[in-house]
PDB file of N, CA and C in Angstrom:
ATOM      1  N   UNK A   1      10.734 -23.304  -0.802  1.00  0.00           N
ATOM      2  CA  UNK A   1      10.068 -22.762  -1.959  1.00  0.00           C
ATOM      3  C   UNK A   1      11.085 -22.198  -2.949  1.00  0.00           C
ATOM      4  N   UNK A   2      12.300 -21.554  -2.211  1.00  0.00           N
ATOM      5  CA  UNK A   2      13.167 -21.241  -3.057  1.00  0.00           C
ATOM      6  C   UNK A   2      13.814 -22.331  -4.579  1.00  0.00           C
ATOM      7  N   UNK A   3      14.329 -23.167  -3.169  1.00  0.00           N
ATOM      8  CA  UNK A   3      14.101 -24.356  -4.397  1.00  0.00           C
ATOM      9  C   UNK A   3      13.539 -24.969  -5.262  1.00  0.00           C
ATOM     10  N   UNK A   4      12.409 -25.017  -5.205  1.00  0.00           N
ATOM     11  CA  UNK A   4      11.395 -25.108  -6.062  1.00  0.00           C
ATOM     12  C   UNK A   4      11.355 -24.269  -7.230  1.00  0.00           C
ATOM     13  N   UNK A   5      12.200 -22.845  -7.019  1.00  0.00           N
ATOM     14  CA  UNK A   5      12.112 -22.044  -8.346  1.00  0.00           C
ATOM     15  C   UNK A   5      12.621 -21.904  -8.769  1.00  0.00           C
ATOM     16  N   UNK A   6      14.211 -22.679  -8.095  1.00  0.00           N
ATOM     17  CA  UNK A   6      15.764 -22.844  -8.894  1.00  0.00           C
ATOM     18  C   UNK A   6      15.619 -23.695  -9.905  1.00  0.00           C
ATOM     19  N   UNK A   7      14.890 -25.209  -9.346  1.00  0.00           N
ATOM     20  CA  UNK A   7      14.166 -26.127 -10.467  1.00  0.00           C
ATOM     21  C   UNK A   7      13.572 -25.861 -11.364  1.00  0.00           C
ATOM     22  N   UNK A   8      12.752 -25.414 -11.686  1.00  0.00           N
ATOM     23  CA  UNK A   8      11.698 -24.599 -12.431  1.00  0.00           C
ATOM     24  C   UNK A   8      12.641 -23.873 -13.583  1.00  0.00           C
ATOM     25  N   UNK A   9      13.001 -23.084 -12.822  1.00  0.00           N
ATOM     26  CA  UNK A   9      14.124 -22.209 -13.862  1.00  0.00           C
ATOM     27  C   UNK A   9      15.217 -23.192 -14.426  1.00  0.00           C
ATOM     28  N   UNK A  10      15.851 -24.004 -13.968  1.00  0.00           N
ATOM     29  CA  UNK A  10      16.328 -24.687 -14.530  1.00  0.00           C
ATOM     30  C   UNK A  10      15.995 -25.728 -15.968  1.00  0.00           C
ATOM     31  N   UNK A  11      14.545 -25.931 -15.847  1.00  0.00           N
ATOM     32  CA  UNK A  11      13.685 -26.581 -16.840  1.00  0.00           C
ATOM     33  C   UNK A  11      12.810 -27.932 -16.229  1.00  0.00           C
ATOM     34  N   UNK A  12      12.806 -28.160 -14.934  1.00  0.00           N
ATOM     35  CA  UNK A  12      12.457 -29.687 -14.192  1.00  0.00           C
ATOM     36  C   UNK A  12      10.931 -29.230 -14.556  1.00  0.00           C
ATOM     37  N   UNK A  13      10.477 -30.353 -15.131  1.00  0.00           N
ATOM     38  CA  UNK A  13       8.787 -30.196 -14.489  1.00  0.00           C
ATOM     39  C   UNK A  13       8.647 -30.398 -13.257  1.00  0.00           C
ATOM     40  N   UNK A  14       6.902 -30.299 -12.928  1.00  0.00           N
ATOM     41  CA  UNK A  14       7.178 -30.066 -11.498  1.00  0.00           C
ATOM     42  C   UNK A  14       7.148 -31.638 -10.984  1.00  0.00           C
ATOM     43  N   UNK A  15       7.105 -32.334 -11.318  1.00  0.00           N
ATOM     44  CA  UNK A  15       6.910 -34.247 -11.008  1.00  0.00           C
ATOM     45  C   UNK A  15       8.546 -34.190 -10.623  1.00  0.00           C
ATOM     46  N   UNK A  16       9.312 -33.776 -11.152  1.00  0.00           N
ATOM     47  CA  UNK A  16      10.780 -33.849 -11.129  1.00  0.00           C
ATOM     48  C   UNK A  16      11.214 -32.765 -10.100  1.00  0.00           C
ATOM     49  N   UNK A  17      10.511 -31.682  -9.965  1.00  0.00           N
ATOM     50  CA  UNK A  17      11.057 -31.101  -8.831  1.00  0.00           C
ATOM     51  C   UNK A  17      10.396 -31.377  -7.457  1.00  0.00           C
ATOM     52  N   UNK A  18       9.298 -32.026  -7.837  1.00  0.00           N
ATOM     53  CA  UNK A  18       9.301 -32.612  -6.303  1.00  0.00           C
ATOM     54  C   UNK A  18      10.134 -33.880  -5.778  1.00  0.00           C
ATOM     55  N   UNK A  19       9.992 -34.570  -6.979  1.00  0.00           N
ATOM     56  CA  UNK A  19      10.884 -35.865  -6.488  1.00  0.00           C
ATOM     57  C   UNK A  19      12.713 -35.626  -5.833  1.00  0.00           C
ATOM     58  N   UNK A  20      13.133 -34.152  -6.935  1.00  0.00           N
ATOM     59  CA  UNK A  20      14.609 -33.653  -6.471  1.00  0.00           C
ATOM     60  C   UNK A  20      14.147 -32.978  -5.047  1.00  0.00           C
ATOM     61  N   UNK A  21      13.460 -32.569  -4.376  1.00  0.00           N
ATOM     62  CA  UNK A  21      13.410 -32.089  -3.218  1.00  0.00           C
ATOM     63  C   UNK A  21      13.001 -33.184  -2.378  1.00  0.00           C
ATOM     64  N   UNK A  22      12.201 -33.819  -2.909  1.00  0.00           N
ATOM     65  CA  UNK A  22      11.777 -35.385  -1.389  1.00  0.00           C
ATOM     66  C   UNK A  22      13.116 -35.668  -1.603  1.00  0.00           C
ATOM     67  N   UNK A  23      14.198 -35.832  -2.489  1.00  0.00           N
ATOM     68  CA  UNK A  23      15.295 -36.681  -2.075  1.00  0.00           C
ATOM     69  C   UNK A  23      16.483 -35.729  -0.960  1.00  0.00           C
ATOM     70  N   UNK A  24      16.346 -34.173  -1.937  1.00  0.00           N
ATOM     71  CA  UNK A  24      17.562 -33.712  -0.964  1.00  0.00           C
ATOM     72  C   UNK A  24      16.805 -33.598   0.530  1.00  0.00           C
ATOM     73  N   UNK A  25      15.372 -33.546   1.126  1.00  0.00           N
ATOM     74  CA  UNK A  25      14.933 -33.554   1.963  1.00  0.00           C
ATOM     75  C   UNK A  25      15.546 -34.753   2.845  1.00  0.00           C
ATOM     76  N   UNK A  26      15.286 -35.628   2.580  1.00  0.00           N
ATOM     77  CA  UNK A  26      15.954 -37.393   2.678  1.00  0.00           C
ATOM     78  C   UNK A  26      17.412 -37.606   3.452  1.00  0.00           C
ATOM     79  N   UNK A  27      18.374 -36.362   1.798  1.00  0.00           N
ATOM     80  CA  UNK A  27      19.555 -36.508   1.625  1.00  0.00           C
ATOM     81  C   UNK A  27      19.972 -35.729   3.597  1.00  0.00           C
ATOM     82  N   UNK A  28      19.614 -34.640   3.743  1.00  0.00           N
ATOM     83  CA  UNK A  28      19.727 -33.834   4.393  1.00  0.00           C
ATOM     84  C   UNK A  28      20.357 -32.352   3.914  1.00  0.00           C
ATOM     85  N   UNK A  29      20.248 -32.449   2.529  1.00  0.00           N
ATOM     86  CA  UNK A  29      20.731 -31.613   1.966  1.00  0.00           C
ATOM     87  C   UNK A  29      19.944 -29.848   1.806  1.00  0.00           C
ATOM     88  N   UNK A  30      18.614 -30.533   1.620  1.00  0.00           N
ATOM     89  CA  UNK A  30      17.676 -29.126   2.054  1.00  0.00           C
ATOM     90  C   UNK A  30      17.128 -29.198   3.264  1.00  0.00           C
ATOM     91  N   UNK A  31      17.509 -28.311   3.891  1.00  0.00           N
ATOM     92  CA  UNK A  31      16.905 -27.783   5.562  1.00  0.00           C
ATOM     93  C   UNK A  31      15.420 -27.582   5.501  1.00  0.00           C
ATOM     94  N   UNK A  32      15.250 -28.578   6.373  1.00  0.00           N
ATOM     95  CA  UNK A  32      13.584 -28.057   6.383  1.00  0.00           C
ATOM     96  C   UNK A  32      13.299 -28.081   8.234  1.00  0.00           C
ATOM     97  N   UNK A  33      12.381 -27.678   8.598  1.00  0.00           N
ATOM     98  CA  UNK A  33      12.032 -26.925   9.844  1.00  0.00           C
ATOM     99  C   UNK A  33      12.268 -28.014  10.752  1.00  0.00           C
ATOM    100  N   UNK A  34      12.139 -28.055  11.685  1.00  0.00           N
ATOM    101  CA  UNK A  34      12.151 -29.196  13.078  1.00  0.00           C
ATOM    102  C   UNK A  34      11.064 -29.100  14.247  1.00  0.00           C
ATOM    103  N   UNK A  35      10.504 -28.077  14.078  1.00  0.00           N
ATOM    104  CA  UNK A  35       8.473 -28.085  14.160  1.00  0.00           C
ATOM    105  C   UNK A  35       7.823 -27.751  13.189  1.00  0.00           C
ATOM    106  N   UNK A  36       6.700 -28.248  13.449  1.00  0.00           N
ATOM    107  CA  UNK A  36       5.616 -27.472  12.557  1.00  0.00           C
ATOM    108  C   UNK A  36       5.890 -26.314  12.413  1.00  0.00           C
ATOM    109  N   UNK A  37       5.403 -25.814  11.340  1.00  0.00           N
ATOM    110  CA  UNK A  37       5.576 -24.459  10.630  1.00  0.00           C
ATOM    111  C   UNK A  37       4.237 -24.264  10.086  1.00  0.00           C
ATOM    112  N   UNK A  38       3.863 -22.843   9.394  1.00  0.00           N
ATOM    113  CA  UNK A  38       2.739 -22.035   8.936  1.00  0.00           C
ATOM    114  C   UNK A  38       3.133 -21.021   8.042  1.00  0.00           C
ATOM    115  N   UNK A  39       2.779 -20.945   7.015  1.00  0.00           N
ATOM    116  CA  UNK A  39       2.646 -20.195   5.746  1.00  0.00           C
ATOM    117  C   UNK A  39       1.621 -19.317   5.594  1.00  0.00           C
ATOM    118  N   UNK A  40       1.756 -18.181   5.165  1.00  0.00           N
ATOM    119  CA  UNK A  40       0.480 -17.880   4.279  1.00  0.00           C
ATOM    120  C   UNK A  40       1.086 -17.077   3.460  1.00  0.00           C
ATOM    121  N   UNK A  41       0.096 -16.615   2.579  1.00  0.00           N
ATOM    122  CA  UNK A  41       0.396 -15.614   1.228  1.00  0.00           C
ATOM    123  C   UNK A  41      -0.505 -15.031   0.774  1.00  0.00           C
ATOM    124  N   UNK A  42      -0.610 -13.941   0.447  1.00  0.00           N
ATOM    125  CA  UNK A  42      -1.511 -13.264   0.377  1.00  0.00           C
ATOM    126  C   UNK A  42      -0.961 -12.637  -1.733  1.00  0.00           C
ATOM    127  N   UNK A  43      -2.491 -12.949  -2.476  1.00  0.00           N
ATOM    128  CA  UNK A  43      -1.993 -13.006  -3.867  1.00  0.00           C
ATOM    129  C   UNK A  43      -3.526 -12.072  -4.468  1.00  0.00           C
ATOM    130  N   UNK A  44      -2.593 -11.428  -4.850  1.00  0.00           N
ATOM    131  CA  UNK A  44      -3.763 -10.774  -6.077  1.00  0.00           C
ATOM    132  C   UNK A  44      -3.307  -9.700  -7.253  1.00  0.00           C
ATOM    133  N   UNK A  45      -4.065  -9.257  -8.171  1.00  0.00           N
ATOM    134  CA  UNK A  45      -3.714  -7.630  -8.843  1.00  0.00           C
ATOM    135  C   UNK A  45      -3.011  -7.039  -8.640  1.00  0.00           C
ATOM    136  N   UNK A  46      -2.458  -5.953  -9.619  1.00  0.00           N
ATOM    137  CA  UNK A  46      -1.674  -4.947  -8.479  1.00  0.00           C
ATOM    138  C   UNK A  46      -2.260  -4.064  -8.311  1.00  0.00           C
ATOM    139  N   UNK A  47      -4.167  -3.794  -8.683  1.00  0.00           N
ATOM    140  CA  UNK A  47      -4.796  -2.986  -7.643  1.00  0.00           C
ATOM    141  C   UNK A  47      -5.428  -3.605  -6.404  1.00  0.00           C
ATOM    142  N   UNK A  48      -4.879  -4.728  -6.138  1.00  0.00           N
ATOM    143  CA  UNK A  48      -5.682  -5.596  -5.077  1.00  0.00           C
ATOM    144  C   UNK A  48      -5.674  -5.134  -4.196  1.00  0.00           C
ATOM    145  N   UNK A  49      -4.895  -4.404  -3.644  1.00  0.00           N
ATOM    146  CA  UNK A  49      -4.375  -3.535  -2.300  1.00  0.00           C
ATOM    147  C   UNK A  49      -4.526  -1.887  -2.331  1.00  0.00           C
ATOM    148  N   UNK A  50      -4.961  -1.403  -1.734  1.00  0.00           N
ATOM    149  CA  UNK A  50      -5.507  -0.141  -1.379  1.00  0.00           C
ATOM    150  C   UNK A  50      -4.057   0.496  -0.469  1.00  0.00           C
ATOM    151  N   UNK A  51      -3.162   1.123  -1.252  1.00  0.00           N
ATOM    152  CA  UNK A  51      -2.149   1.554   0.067  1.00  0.00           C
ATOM    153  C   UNK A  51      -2.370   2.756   0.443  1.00  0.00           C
ATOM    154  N   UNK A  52      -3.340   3.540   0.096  1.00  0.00           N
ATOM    155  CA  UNK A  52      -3.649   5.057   0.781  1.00  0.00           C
ATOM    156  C   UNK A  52      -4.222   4.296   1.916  1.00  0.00           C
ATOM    157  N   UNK A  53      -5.194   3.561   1.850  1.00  0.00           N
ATOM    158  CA  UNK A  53      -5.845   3.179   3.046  1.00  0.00           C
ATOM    159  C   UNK A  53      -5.634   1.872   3.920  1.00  0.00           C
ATOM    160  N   UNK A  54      -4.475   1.280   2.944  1.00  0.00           N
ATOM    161  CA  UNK A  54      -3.976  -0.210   3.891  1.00  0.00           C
ATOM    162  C   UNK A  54      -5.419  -1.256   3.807  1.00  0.00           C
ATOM    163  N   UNK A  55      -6.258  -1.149   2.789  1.00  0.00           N
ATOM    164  CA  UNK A  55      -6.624  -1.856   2.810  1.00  0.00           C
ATOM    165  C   UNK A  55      -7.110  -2.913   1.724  1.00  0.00           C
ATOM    166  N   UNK A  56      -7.558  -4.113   2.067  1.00  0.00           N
ATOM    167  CA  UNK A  56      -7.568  -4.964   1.235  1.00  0.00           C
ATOM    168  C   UNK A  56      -9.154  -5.073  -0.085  1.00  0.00           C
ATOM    169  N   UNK A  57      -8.278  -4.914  -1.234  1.00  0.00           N
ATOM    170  CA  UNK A  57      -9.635  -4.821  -2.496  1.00  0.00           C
ATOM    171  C   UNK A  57     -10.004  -6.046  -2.893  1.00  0.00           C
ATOM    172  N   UNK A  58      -9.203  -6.864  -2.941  1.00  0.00           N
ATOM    173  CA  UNK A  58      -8.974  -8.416  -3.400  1.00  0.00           C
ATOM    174  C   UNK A  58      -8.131  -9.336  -3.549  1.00  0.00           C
ATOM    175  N   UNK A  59      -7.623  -9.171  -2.465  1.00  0.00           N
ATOM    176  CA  UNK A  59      -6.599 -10.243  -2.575  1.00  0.00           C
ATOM    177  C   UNK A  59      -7.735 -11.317  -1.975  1.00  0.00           C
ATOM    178  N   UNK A  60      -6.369 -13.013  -2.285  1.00  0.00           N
ATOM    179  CA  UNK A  60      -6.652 -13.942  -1.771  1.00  0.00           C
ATOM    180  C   UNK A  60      -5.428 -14.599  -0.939  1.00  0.00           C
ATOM    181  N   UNK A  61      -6.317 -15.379   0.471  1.00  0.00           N
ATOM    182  CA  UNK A  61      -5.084 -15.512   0.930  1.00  0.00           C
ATOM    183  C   UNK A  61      -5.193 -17.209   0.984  1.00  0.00           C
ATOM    184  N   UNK A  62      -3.645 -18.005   0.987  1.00  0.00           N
ATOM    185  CA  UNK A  62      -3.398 -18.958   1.203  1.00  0.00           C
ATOM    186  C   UNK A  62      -2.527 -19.123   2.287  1.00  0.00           C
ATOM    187  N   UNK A  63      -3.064 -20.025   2.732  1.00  0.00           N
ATOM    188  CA  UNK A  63      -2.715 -21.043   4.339  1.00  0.00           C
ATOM    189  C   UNK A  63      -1.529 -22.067   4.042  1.00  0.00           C
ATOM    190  N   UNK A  64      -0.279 -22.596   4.618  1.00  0.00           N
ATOM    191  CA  UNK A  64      -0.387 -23.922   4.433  1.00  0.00           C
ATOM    192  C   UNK A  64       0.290 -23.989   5.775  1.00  0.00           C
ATOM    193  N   UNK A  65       0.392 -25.371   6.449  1.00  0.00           N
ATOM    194  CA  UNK A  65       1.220 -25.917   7.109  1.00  0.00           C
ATOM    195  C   UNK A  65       1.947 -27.107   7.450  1.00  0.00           C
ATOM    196  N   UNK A  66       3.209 -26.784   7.367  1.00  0.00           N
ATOM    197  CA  UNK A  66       3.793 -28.098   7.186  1.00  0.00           C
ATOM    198  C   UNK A  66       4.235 -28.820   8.363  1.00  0.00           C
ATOM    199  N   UNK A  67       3.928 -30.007   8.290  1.00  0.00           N
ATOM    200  CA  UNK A  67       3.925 -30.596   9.826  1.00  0.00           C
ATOM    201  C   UNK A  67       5.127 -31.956   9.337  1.00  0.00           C
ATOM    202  N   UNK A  68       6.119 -32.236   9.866  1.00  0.00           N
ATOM    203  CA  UNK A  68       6.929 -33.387   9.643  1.00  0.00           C
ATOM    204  C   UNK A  68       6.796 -34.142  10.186  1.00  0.00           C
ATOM    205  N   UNK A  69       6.549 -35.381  10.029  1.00  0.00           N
ATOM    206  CA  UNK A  69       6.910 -36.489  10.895  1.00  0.00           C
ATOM    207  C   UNK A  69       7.838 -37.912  10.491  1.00  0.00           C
ATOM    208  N   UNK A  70       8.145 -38.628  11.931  1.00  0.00           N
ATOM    209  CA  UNK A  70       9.059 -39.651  11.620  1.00  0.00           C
ATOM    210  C   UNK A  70       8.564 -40.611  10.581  1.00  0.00           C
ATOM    211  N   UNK A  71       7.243 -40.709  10.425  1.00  0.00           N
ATOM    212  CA  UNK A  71       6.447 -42.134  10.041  1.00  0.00           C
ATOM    213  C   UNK A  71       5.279 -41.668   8.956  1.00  0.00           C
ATOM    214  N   UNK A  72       4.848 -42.316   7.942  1.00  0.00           N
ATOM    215  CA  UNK A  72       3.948 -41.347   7.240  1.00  0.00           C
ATOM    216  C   UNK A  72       2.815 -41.699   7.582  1.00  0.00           C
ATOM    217  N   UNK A  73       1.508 -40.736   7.239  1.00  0.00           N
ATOM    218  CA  UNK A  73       0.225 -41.165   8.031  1.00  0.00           C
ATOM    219  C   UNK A  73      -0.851 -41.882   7.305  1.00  0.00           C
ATOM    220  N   UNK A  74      -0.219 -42.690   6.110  1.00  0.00           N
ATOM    221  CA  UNK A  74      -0.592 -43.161   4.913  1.00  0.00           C
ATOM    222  C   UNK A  74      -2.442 -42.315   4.706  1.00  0.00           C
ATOM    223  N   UNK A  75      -2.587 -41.405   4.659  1.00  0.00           N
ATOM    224  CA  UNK A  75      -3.871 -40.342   4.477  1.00  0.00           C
ATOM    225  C   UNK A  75      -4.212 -40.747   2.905  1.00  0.00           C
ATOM    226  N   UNK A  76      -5.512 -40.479   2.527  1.00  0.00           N
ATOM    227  CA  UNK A  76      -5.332 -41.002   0.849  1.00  0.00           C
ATOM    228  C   UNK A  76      -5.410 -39.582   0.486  1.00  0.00           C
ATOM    229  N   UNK A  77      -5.237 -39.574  -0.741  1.00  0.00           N
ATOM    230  CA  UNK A  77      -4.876 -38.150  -1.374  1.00  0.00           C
ATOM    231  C   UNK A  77      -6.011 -37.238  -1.556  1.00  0.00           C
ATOM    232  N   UNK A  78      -7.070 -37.592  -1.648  1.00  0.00           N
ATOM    233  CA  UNK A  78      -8.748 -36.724  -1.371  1.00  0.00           C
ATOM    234  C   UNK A  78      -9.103 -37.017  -0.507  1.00  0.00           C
ATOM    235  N   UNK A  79     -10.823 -36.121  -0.384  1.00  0.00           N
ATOM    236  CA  UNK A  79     -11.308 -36.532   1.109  1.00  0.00           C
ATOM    237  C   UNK A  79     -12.166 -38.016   0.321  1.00  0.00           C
ATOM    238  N   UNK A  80     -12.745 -38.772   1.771  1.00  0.00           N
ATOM    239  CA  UNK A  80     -13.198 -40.071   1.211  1.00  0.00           C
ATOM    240  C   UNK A  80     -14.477 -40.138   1.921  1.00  0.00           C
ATOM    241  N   UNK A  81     -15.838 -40.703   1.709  1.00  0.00           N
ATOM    242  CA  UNK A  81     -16.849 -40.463   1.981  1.00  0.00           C
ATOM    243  C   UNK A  81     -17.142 -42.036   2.474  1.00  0.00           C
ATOM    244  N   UNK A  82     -17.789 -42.258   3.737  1.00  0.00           N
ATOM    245  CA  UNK A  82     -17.263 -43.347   4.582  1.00  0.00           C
ATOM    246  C   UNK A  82     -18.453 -44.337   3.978  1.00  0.00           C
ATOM    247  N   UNK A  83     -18.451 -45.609   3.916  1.00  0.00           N
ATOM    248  CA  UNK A  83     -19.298 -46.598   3.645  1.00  0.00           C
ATOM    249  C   UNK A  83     -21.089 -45.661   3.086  1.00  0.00           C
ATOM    250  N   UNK A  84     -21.627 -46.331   2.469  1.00  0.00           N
ATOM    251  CA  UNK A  84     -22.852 -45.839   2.064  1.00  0.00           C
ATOM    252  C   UNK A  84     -23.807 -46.179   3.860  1.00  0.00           C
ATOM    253  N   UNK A  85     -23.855 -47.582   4.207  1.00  0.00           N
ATOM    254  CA  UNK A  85     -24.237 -47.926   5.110  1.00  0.00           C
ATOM    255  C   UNK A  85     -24.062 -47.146   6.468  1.00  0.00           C
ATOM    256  N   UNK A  86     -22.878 -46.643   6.116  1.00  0.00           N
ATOM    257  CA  UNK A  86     -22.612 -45.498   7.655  1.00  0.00           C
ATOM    258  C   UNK A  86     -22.674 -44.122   7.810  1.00  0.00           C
ATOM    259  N   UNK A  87     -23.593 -43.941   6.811  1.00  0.00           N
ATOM    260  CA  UNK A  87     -23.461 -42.153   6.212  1.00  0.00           C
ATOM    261  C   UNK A  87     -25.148 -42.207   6.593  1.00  0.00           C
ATOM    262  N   UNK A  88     -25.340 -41.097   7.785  1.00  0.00           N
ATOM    263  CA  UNK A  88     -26.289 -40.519   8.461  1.00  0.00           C
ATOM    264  C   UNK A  88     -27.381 -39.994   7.393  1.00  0.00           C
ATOM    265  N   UNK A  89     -28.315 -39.693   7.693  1.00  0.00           N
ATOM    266  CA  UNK A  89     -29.227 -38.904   6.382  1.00  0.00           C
ATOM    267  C   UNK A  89     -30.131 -39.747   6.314  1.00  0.00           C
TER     268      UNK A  89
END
């Protein structure tokens, strides 16, 4: 992610900073994990958070996880809704 904001700051759109990271990914130049990994983040206001009481006013949280593999799982890029003929209902 860091990288991602060196790009950025630098001026790359983001089409260009992903493509410079799939390559140094490639290259072996950016380290990326050797298992699965898990993210989250937690984003909001800066009254989103309650710190007298530690607790949460509104934040939102995001998930991700990144899973590598040798081979890609050619997945299509949305979800896909299976034949009309095979959809229950």
């Amino acid at each position: 992610m860091a990288r991602g904001r060196e790009l950025k700051a630098e001026g790359h759109s983001t089409d260009e900073v992903r493509e410079i990271r799939e390559q140094e990914i490639k290259e072996g130049t950016l380290p990326m994990p050797e298992k699965p990994m898990s993210l989250y983040s937690l984003t909001g206001d800066a009254d989103a958070w309650d710190y007298e009481t530690g607790t949460d006013c509104n934040l939102r949280v995001r998930f991700m996880w990144f899973m590598f593999l040798m081979q890609p799982l050619n997945l299509p890029a949305s979800p896909q809704l299976p034949p009309a003929r095979e959809r229950r209902g």
